[in-house]
Protein backbone atom coordinates (compact mmCIF):
# COMPACT_ATOMS: atom_id res chain seq x y z
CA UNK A 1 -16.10 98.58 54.92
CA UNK A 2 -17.38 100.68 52.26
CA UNK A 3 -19.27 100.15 49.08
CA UNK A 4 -16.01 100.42 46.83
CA UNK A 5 -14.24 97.97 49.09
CA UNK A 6 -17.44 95.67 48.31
CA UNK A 7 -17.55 95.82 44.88
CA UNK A 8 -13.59 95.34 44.70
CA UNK A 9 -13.66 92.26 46.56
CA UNK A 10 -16.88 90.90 44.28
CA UNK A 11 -14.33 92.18 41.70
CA UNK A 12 -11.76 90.26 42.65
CA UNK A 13 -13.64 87.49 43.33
CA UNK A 14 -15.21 87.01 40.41
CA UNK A 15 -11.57 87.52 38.68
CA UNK A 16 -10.39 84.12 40.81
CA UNK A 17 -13.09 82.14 39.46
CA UNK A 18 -13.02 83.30 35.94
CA UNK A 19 -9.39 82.33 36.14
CA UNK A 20 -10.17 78.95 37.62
CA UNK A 21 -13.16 78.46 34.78
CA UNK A 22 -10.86 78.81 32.17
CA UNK A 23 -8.06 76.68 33.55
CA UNK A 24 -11.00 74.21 33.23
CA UNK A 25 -11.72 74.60 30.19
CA UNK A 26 -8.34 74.56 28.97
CA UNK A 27 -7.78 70.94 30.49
CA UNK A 28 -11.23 70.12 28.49
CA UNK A 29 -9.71 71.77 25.12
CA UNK A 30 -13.06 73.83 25.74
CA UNK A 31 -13.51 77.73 24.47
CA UNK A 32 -11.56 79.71 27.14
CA UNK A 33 -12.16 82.80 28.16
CA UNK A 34 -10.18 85.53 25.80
CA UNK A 35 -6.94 86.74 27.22
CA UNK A 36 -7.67 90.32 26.84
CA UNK A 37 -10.87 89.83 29.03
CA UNK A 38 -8.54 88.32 31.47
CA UNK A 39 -6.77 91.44 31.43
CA UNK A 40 -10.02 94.03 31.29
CA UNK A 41 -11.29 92.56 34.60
CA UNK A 42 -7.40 93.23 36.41
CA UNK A 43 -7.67 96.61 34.84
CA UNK A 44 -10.92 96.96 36.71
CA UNK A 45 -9.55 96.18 40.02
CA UNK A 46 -9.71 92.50 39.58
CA UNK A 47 -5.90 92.21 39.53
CA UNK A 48 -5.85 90.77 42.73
CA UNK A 49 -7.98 88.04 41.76
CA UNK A 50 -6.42 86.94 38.75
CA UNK A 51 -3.16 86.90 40.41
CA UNK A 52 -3.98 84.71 43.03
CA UNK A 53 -6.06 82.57 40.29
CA UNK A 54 -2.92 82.21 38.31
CA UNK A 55 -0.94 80.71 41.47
CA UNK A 56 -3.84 77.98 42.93
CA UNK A 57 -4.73 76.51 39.06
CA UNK A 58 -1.50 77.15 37.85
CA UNK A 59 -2.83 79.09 34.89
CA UNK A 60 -1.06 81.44 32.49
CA UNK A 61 2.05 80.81 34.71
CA UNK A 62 4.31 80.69 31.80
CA UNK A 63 3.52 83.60 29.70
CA UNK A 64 5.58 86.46 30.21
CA UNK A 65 2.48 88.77 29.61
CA UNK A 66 0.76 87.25 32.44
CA UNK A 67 3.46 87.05 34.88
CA UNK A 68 4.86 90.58 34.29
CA UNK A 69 1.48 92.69 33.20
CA UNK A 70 -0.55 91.10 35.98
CA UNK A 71 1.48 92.05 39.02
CA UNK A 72 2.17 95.67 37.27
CA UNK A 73 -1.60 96.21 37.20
CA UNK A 74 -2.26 95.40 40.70
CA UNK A 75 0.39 98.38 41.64
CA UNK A 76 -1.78 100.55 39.07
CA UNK A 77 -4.76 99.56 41.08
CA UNK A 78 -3.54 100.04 44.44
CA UNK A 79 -2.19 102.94 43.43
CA UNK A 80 -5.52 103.71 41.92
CA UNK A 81 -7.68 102.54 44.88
CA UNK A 82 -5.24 105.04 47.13
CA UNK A 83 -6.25 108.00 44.47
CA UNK A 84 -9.57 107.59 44.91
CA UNK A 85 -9.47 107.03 48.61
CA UNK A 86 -7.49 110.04 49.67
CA UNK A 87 -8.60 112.67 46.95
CA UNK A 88 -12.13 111.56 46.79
CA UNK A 89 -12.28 110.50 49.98
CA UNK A 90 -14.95 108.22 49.17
């Protein structure tokens, strides 16, 4: 495993628990964590994570956003991860 498979996994990691931390604080009526930053981490190959976030605290399963933009950006960063895997061959 290489470093860009590390840091994706700490990514996506990260991403899960972020996700759980907010469901948290939503149940609290906490601050949350801002949708859009939600969205910057499964931009940044954190889709994954937020995905699978969504389906064990049952968070943001009801927004369309969520449930359509989410799985769309973790094509974008597989196809992404592919890119930069074959052509870089990193």
């Amino acid at each position: 495993m290489g470093a860009l498979e590390r840091v994706i996994i700490a990514i996506n990691l990260f991403s899960f628990f972020i996700t759980g931390y907010d469901k948290n604080r939503a149940k609290k009526g906490l601050w949350r964590v801002p949708e859009k930053d939600l969205f910057i981490l499964s931009t940044l190959f954190g889709a994954l994570g937020v995905l699978l976030g969504m389906r064990a605290f049952h968070h943001k399963t009801k927004k369309w956003v969520f449930k359509l933009g989410i799985p769309v950006l973790l094509m974008l960063n597989l196809l992404c991860y592919y890119y930069i895997k074959i052509l870089w061959k990193v």
